[in-house]
Protein backbone atom coordinates (compact mmCIF):
# COMPACT_ATOMS: atom_id res chain seq x y z
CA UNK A 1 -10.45 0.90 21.45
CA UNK A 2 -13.31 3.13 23.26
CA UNK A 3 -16.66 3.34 22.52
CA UNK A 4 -16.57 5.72 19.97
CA UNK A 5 -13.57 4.20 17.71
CA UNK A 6 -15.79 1.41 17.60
CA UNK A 7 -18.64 3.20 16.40
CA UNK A 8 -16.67 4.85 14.16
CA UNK A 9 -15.19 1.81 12.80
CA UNK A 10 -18.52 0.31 12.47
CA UNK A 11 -19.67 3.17 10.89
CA UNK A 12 -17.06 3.66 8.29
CA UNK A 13 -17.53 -0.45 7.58
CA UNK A 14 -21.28 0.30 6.55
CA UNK A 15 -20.16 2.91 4.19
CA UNK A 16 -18.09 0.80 2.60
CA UNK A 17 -19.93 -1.53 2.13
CA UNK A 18 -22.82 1.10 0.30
CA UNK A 19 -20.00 1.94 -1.13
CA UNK A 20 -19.77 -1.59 -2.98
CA UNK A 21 -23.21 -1.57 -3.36
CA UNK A 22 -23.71 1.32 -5.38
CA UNK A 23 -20.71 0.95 -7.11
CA UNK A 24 -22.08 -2.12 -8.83
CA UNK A 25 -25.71 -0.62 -8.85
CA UNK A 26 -24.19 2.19 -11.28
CA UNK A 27 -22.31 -0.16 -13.74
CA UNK A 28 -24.98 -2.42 -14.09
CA UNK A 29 -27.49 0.87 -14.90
CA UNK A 30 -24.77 2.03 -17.47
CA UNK A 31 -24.42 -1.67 -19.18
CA UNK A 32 -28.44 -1.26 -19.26
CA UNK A 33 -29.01 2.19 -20.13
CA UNK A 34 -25.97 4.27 -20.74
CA UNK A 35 -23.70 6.51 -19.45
CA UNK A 36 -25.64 9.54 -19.93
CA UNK A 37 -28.99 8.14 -18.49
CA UNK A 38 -30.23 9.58 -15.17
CA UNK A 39 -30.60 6.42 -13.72
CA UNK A 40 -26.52 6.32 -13.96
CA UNK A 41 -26.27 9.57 -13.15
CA UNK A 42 -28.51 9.37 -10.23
CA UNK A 43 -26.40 6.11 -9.25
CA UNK A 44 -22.79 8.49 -9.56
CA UNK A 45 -24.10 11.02 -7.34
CA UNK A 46 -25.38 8.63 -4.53
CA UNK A 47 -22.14 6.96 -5.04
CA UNK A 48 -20.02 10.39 -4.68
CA UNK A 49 -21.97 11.36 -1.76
CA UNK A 50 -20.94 7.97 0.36
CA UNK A 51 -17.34 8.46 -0.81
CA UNK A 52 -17.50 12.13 0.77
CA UNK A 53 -19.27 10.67 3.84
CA UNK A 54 -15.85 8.65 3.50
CA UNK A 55 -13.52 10.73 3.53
CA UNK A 56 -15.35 13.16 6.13
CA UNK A 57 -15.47 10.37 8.49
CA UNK A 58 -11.53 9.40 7.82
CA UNK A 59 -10.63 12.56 9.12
């Protein structure tokens, strides 16, 4: 593995790991507040925008 796989590994890793983050961030701001409250929504669209960084980065 080069220098670069590595990074990307490590990089992809990280996201993931946001990925977890956020995830549990939103449900615990939807238990609180709702689905329709902007701190969820705010949450979703962080959370969409790692899992495009994702899937960007898996390609």
């Amino acid at each position: 593995m080069n220098s670069e796989e590595k990074l990307d590994k490590y990089k992809r890793e990280a996201i993931v790991l946001s990925i977890v983050k956020k995830r549990s961030e939103m449900l615990q701001q939807a238990q609180k507040n709702g689905l329709a409250a902007q701190e969820t929504v705010n949450c979703s669209q962080e959370l969409d925008e790692l899992m495009n960084r994702l899937v960007l980065l898996n390609n």
